[in-house]
C-alpha atoms as a PDB file:
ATOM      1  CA  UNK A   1     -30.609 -53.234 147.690  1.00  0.00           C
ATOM      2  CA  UNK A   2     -27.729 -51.329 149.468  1.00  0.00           C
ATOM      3  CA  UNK A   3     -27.745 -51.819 153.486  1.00  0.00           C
ATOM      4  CA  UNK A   4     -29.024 -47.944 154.317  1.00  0.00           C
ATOM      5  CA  UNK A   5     -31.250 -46.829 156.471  1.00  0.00           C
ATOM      6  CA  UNK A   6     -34.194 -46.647 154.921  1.00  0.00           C
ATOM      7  CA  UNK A   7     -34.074 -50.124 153.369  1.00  0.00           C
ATOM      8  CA  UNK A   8     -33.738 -51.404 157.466  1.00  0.00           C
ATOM      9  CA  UNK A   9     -36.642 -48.863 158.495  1.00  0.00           C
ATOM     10  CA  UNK A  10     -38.538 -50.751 155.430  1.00  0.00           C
ATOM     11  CA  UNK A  11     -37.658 -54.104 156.521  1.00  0.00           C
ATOM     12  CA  UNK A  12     -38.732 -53.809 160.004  1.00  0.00           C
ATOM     13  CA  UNK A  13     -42.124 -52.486 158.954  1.00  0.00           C
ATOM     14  CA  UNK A  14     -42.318 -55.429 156.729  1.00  0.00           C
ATOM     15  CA  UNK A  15     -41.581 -57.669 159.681  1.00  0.00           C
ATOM     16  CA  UNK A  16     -44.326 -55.416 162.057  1.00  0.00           C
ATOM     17  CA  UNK A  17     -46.742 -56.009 159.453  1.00  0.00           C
ATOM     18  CA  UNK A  18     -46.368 -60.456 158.939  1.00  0.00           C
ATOM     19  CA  UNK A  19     -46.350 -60.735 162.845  1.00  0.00           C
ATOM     20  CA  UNK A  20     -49.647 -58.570 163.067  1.00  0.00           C
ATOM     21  CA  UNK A  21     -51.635 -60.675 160.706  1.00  0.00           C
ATOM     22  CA  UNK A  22     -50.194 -63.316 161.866  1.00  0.00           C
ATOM     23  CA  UNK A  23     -52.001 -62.070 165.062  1.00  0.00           C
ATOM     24  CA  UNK A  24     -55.299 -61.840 163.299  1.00  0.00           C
ATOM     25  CA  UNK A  25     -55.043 -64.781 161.360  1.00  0.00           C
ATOM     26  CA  UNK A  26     -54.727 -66.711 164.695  1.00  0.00           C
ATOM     27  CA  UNK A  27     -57.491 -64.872 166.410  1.00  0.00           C
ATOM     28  CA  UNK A  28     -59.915 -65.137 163.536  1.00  0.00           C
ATOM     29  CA  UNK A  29     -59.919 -68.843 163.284  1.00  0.00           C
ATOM     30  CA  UNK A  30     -62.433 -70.193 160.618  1.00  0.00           C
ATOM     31  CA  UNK A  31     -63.417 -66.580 160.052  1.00  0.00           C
ATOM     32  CA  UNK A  32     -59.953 -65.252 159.672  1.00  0.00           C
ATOM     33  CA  UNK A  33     -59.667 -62.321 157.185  1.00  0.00           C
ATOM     34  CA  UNK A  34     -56.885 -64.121 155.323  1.00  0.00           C
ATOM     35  CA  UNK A  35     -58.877 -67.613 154.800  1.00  0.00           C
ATOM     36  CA  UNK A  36     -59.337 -66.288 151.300  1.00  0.00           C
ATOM     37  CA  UNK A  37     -55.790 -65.825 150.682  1.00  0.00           C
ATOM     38  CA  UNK A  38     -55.180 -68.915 151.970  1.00  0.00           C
ATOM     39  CA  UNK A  39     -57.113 -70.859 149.955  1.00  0.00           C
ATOM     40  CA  UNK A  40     -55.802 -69.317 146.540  1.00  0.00           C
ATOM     41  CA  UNK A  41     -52.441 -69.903 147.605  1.00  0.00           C
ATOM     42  CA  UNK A  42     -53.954 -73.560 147.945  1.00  0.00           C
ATOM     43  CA  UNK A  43     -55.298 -73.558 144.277  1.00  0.00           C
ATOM     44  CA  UNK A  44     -51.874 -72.797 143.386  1.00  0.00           C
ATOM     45  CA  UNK A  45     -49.365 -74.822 145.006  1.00  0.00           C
ATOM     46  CA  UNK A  46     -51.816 -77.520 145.133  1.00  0.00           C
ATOM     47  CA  UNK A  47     -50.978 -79.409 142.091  1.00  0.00           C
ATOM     48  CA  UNK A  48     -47.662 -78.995 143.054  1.00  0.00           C
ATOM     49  CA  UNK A  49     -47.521 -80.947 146.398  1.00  0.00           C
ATOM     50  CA  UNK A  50     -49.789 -83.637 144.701  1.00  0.00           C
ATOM     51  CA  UNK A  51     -46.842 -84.042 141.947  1.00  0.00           C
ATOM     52  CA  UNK A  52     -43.908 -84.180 144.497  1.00  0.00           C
ATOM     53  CA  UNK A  53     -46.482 -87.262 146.725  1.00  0.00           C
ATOM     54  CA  UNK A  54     -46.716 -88.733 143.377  1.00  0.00           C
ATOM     55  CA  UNK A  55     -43.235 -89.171 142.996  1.00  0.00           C
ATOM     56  CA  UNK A  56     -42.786 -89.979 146.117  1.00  0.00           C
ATOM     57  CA  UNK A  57     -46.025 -92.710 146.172  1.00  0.00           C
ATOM     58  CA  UNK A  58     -45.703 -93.778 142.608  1.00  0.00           C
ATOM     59  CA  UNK A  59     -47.620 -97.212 143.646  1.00  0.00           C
ATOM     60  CA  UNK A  60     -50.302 -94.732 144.853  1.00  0.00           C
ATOM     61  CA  UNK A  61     -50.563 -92.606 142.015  1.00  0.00           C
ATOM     62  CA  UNK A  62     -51.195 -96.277 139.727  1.00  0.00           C
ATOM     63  CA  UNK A  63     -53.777 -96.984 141.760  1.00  0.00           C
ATOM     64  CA  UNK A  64     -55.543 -93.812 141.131  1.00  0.00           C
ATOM     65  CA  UNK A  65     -55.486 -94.663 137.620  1.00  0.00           C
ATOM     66  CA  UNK A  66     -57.638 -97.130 137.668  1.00  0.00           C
ATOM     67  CA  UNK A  67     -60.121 -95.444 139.813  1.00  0.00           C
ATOM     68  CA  UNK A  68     -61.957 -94.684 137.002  1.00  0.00           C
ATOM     69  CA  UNK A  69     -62.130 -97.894 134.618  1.00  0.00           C
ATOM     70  CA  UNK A  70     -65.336 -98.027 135.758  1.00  0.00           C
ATOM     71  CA  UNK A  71     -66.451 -95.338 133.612  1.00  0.00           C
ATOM     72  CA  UNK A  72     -64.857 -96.048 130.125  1.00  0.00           C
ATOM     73  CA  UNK A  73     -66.738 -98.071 127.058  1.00  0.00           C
ATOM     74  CA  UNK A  74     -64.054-100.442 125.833  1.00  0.00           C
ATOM     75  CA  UNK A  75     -62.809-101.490 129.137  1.00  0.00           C
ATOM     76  CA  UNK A  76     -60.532-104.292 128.095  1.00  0.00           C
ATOM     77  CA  UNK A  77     -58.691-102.001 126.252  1.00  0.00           C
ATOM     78  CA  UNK A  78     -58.524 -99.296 128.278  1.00  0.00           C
ATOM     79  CA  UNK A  79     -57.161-101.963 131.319  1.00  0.00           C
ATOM     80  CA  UNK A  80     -54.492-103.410 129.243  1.00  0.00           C
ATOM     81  CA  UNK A  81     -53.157 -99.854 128.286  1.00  0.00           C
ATOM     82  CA  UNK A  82     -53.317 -98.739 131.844  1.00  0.00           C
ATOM     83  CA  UNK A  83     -51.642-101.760 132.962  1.00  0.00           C
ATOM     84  CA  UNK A  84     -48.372-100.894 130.595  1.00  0.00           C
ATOM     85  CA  UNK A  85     -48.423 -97.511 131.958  1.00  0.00           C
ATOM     86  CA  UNK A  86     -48.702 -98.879 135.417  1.00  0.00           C
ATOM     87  CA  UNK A  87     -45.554-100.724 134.626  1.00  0.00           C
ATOM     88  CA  UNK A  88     -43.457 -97.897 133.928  1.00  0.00           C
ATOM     89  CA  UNK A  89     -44.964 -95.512 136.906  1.00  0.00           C
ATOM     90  CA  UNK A  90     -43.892 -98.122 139.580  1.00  0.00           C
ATOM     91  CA  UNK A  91     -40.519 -98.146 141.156  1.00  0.00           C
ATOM     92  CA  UNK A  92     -38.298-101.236 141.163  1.00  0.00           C
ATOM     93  CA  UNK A  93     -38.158-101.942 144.657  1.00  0.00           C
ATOM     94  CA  UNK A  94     -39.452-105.309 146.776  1.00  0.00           C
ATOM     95  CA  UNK A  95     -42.544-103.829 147.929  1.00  0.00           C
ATOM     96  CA  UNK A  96     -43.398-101.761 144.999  1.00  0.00           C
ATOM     97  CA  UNK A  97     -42.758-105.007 143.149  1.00  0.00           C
ATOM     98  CA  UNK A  98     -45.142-106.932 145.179  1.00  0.00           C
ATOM     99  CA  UNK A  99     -48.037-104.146 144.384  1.00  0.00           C
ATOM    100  CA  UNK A 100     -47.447-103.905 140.692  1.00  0.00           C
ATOM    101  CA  UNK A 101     -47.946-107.815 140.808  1.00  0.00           C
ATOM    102  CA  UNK A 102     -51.495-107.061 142.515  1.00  0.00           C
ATOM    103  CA  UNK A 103     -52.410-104.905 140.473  1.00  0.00           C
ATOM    104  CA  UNK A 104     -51.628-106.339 137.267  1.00  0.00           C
ATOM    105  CA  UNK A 105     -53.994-109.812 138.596  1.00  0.00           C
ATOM    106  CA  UNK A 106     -56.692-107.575 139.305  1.00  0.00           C
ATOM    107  CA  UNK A 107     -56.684-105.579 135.952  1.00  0.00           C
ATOM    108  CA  UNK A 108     -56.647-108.902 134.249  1.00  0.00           C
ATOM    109  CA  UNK A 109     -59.526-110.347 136.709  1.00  0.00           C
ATOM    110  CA  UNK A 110     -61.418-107.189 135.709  1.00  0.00           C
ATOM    111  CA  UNK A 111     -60.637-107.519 131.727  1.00  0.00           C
ATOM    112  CA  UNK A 112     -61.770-110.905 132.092  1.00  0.00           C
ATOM    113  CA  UNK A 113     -65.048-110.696 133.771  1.00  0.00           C
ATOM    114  CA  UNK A 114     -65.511-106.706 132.090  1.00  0.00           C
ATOM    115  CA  UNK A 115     -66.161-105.516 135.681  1.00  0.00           C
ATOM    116  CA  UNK A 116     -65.902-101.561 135.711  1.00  0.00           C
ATOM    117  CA  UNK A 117     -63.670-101.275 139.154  1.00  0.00           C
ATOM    118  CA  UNK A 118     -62.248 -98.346 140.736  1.00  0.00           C
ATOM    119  CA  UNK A 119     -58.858 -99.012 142.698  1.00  0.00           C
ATOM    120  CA  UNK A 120     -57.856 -98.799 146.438  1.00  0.00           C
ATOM    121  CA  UNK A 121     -55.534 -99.586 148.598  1.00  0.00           C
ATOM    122  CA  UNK A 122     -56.358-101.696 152.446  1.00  0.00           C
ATOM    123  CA  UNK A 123     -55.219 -98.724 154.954  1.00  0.00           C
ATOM    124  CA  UNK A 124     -56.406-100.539 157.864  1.00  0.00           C
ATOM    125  CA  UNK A 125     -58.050-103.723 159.692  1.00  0.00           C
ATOM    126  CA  UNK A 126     -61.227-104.015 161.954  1.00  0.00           C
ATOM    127  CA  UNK A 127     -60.870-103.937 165.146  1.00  0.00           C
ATOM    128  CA  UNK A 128     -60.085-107.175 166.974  1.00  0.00           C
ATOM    129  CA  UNK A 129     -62.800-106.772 169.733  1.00  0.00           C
ATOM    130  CA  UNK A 130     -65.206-106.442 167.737  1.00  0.00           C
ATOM    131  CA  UNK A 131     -65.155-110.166 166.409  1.00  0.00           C
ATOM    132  CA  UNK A 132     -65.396-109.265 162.826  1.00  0.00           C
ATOM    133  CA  UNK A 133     -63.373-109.355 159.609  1.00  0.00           C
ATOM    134  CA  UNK A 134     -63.121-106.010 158.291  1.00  0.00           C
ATOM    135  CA  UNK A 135     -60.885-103.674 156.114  1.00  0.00           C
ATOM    136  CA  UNK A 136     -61.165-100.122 155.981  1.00  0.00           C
ATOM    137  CA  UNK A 137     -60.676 -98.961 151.937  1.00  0.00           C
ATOM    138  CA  UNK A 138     -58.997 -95.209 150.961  1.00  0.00           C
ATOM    139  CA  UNK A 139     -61.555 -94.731 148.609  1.00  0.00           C
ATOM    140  CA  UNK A 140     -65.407 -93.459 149.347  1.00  0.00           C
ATOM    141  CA  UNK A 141     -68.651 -92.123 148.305  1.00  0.00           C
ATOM    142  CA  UNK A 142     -66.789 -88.838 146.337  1.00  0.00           C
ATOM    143  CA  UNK A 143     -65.469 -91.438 144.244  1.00  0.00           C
ATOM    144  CA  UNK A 144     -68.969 -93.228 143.428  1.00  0.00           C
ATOM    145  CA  UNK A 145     -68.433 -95.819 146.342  1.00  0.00           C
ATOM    146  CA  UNK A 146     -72.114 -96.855 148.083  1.00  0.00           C
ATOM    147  CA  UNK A 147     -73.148 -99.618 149.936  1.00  0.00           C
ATOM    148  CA  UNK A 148     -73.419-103.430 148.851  1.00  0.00           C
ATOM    149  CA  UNK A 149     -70.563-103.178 146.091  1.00  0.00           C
ATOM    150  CA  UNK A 150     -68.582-106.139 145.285  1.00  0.00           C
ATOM    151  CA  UNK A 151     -65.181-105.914 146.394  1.00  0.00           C
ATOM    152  CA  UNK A 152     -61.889-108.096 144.779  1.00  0.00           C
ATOM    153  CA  UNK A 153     -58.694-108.370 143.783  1.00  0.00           C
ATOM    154  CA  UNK A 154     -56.188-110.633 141.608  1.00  0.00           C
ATOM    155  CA  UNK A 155     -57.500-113.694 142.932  1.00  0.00           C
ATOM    156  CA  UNK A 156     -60.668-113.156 143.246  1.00  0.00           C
ATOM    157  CA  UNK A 157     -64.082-112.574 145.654  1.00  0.00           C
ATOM    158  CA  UNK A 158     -62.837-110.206 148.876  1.00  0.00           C
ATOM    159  CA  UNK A 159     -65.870-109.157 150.175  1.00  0.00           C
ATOM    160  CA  UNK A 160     -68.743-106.117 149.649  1.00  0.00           C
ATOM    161  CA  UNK A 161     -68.958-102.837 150.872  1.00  0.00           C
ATOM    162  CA  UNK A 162     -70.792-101.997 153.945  1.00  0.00           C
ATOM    163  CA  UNK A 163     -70.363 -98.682 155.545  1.00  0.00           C
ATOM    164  CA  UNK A 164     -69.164 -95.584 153.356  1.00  0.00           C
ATOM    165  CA  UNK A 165     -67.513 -92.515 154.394  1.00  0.00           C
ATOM    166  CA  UNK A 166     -66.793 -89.435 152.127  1.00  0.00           C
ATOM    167  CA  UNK A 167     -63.443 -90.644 151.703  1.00  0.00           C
ATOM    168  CA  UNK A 168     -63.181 -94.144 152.949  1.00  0.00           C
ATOM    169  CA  UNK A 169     -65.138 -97.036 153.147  1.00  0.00           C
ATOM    170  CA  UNK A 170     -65.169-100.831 155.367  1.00  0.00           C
ATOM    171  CA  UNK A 171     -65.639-104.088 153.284  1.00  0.00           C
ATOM    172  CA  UNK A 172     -66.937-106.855 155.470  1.00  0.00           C
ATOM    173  CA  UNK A 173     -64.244-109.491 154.331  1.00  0.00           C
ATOM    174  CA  UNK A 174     -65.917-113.307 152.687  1.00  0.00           C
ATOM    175  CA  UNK A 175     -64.723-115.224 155.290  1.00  0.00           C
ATOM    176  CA  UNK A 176     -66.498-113.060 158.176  1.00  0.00           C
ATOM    177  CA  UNK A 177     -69.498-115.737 160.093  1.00  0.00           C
ATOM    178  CA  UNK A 178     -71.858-112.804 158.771  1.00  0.00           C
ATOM    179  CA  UNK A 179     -70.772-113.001 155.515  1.00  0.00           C
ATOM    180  CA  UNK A 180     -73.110-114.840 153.030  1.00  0.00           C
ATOM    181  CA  UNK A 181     -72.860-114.854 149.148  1.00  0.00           C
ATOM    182  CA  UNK A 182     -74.651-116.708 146.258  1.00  0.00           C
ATOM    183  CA  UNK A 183     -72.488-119.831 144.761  1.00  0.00           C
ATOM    184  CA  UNK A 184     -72.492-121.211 141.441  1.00  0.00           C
ATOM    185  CA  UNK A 185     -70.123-124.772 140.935  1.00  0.00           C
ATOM    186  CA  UNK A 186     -68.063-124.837 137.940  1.00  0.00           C
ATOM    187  CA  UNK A 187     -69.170-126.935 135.001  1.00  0.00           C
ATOM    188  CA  UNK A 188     -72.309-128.209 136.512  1.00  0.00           C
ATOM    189  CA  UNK A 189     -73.774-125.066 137.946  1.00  0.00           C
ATOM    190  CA  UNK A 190     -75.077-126.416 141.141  1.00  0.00           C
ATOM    191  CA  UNK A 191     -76.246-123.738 142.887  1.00  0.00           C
ATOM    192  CA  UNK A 192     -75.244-123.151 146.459  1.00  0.00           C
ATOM    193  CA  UNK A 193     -74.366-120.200 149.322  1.00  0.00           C
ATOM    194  CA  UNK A 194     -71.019-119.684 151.032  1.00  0.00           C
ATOM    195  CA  UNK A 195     -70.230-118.748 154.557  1.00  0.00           C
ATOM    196  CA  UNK A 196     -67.349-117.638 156.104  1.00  0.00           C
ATOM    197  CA  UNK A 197     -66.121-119.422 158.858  1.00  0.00           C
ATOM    198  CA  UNK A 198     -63.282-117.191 159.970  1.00  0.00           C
ATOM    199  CA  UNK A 199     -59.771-118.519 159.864  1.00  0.00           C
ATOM    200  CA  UNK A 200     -61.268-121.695 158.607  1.00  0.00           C
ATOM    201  CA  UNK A 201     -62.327-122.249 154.817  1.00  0.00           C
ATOM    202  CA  UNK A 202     -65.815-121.246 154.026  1.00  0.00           C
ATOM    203  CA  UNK A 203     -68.668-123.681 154.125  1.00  0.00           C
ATOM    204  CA  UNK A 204     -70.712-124.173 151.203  1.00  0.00           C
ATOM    205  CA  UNK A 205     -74.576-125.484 151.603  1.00  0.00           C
ATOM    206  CA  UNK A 206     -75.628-126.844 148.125  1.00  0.00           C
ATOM    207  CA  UNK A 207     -79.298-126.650 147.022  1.00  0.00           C
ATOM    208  CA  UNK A 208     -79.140-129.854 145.632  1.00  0.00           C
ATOM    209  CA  UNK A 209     -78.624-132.698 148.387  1.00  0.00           C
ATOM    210  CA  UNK A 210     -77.398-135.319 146.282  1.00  0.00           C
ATOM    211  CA  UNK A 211     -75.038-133.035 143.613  1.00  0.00           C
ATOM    212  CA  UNK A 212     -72.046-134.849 142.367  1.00  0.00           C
ATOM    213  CA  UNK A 213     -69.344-132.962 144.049  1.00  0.00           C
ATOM    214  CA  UNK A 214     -65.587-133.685 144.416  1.00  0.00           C
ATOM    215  CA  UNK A 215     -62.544-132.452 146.144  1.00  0.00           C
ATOM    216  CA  UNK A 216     -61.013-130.052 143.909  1.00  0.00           C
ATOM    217  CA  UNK A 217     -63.947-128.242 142.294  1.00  0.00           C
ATOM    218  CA  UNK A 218     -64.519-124.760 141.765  1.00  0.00           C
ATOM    219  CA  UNK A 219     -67.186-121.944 142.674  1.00  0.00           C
ATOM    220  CA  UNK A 220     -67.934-118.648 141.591  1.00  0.00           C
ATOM    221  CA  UNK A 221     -70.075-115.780 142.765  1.00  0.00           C
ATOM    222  CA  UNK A 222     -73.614-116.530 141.079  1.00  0.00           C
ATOM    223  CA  UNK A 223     -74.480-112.694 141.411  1.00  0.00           C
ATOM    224  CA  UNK A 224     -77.432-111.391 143.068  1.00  0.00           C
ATOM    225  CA  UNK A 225     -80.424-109.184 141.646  1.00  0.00           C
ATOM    226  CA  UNK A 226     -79.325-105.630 140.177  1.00  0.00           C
ATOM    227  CA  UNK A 227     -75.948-107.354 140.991  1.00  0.00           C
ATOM    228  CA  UNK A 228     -75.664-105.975 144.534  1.00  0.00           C
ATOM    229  CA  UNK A 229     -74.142-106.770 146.292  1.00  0.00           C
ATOM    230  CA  UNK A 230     -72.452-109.409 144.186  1.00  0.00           C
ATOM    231  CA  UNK A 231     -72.098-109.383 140.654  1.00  0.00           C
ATOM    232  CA  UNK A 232     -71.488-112.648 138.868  1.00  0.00           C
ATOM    233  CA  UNK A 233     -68.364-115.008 137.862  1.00  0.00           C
ATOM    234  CA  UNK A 234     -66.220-113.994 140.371  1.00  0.00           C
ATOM    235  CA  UNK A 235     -63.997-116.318 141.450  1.00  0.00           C
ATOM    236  CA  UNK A 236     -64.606-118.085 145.349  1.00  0.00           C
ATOM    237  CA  UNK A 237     -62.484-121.002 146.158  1.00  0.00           C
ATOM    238  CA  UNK A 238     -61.452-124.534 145.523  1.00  0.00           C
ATOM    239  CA  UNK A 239     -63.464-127.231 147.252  1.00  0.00           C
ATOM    240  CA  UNK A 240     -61.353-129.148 150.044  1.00  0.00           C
ATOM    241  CA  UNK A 241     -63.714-131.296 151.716  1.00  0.00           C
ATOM    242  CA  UNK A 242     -67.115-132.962 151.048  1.00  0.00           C
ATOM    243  CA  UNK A 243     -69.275-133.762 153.787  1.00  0.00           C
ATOM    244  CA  UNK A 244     -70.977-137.332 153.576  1.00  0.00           C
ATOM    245  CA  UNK A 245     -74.457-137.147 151.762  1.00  0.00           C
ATOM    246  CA  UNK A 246     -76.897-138.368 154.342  1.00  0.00           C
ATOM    247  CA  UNK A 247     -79.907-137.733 151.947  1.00  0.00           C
ATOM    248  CA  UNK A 248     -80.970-134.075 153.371  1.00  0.00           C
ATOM    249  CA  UNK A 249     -82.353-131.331 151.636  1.00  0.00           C
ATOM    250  CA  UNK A 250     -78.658-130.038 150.834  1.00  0.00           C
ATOM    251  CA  UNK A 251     -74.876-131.112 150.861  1.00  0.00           C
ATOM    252  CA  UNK A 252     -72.348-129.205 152.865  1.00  0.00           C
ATOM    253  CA  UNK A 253     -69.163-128.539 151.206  1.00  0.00           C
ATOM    254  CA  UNK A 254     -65.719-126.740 152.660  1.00  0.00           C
ATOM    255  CA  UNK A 255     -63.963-124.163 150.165  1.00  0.00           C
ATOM    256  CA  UNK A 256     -60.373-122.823 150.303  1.00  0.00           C
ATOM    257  CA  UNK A 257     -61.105-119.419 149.360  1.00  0.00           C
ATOM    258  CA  UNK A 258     -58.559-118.077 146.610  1.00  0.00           C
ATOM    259  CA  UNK A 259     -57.994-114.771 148.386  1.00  0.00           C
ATOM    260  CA  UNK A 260     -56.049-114.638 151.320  1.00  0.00           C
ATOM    261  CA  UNK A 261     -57.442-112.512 153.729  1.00  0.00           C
ATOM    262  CA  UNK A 262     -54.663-112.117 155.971  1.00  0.00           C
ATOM    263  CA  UNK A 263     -52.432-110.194 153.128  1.00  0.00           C
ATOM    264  CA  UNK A 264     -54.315-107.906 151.788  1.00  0.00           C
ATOM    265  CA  UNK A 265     -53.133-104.323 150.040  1.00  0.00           C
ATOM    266  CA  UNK A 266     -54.740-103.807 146.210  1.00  0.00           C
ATOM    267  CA  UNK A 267     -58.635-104.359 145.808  1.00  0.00           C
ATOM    268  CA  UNK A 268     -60.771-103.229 143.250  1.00  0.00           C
ATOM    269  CA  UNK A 269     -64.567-101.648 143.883  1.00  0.00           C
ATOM    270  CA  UNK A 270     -66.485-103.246 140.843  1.00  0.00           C
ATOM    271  CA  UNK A 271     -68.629 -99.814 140.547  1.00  0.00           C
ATOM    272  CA  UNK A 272     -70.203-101.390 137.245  1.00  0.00           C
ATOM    273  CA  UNK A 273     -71.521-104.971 136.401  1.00  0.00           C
ATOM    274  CA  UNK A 274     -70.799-106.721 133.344  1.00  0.00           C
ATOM    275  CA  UNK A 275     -73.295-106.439 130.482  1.00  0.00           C
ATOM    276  CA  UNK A 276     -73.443-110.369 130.386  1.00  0.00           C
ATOM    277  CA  UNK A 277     -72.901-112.993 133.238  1.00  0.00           C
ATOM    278  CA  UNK A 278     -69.334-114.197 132.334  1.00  0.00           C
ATOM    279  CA  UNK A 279     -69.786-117.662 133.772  1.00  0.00           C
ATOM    280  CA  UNK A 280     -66.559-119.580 134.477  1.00  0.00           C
ATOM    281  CA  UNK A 281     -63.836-117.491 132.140  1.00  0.00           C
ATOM    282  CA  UNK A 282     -62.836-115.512 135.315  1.00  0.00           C
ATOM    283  CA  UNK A 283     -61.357-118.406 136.712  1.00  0.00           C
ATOM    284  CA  UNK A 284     -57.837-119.154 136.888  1.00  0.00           C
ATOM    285  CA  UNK A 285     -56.835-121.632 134.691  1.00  0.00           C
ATOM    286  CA  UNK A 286     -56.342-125.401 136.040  1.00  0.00           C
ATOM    287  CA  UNK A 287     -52.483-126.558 136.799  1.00  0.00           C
ATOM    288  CA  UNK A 288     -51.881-129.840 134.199  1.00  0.00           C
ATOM    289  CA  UNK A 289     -50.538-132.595 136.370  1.00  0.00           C
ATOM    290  CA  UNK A 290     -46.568-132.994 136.126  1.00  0.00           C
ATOM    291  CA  UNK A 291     -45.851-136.311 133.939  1.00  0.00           C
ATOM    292  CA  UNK A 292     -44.081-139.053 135.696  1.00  0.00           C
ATOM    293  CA  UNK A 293     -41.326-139.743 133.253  1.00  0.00           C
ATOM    294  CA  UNK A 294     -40.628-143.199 133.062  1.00  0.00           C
ATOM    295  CA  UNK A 295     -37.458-144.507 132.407  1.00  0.00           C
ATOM    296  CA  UNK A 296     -36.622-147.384 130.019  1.00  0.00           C
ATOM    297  CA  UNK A 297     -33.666-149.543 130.168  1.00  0.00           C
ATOM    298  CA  UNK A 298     -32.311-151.400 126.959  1.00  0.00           C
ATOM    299  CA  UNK A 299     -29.658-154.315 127.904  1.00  0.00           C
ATOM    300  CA  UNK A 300     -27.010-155.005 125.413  1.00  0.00           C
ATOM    301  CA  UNK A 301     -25.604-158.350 125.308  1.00  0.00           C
ATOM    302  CA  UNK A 302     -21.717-158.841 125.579  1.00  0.00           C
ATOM    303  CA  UNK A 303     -19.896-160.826 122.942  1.00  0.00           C
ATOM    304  CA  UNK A 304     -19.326-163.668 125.318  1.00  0.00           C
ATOM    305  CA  UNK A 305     -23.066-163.943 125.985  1.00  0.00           C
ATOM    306  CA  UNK A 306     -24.550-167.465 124.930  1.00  0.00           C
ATOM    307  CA  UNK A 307     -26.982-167.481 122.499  1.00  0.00           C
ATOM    308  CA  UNK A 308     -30.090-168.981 123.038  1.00  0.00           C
ATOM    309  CA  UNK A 309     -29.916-172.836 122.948  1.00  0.00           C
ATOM    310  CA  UNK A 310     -26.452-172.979 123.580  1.00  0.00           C
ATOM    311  CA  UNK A 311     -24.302-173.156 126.421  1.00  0.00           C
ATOM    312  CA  UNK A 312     -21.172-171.461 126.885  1.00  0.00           C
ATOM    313  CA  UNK A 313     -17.919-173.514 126.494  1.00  0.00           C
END
């Protein structure tokens, strides 16, 4: 357009007209006439912002797609092809790294036991005066979060779901002192219930008072009725301590738990129970013991050696 008068008389009147509803946009507030307009130019570059944050947040965008594993039939399958594509979505950097690392545990942990899950990322802690172990989850009841879910990640029991939000949700962490969950021992299936004792490991009353227990053993979550809020087989901890039995009612053990609550970032919300209790095959397996090689030394006699019976000249 060629710089004439009219063009300028049109461009100020163009001008004149933005500033005046920008005027009534401000005034209007909530009600503004131009809400509507707003929103469809929403609808339209909204896919577009949420494809730039996706490149920019490519660990974000994996976890979003396994938000819904929850939902699928053949699960395993559906988790191991997720966790390829997961692969190539994440950047090669330290951190992103570290996440792809989480995630990959937890799709496994979740192939294993057949847990549907939905993915989320830790986006803050409990505060410290209240005295409790909490995380606050990005994910809430608009995607199918409720109260008393089972929360966990690569390694193994987190904690459950206590208070949900439309978009966010707290998990009351295993090793809270309010925390209480349903044990089951590996391999003999004493049945027991875990505390959490804070920065400590969690303590472990067994049902049975004289069960044959030893350092080094290994519980799982024996899963509650309707499975909430704990479904079964998930893995708890590794048994550091036995107390003495003194011949009560039950036997208190001390568990290192597997997760460590201090670092945490990926968790899963197991949004659907497995079909059938998966026992122990959620568990990690066990480290074989490093052989001590033993060395043998083989003497070879010199030529000048005397031969039995004889003495040397």
């Amino acid at each position: 357009m060629r710089d004439t008068r009219e063009s300028r008389l049109l461009l100020v009147l163009l001008i004149a007209v933005a500033f005046a509803l920008i005027t009534v946009d401000i005034r209007g507030g909530q009600d503004s006439p131009v809400d509507g307009a707003r929103r469809a130019a929403a609808t339209v570059f909204g896919p577009i912002e949420n494809g730039v944050s996706s490149a920019v947040d490519p660990v974000g965008d994996a976890v979003s797609a396994v938000r819904d594993s929850g939902e699928r039939h053949d699960r395993l399958a559906v988790l191991e092809k997720e966790n390829a594509a997961l692969k190539a979505k994440l950047g090669s950097d330290d951190r992103n790294r570290s996440r792809l690392t989480q995630l990959d545990k937890m799709l496994k942990v979740a192939g294993e036991g057949q847990y549907g899950i939905k993915g989320a990322q830790v986006i803050a802690i409990g505060a410290a005066q209240s005295f409790s172990w909490t995380v606050t989850i990005d994910i809430g009841a608009n995607d199918g979060i409720k109260r008393d879910m089972t929360v966990l990640n690569g390694n193994g029991l987190v904690g459950r779901v206590t208070t949900v939000g439309p978009d966010t949700a707290t998990v009351l962490l295993a090793n809270d002192p309010d925390f209480t969950v349903g044990t089951r021992m590996e391999g003999n299936d004493e049945l027991g219930f875990a505390s959490g004792e804070g920065d400590g490991p969690l303590r472990v009353e067994l049902l049975n008072g004289k069960a044959e227990v030893q350092k080094g053993d290994r519980l799982v979550t024996f899963g509650s009725q309707a499975d909430k809020p704990f479904v079964p087989g998930v893995p708890v901890g590794v048994v550091s301590r036995v107390d003495p039995s003194g011949g009560g009612l039950t036997r208190t053990l001390y568990v290192t738990p597997y997760v460590n609550f201090t670092k945490l970032d990926i968790v899963g919300v197991v949004v659907e129970a497995p079909k059938k209790d998966p026992r122990d095959t959620v568990l990690p397996a066990k480290s074989k013991p490093t052989p001590t090689p033993t060395v043998t030394v083989t003497v070879t006699p010199s030529a000048n050696a005397p031969v039995d019976g004889q003495q040397q000249q």
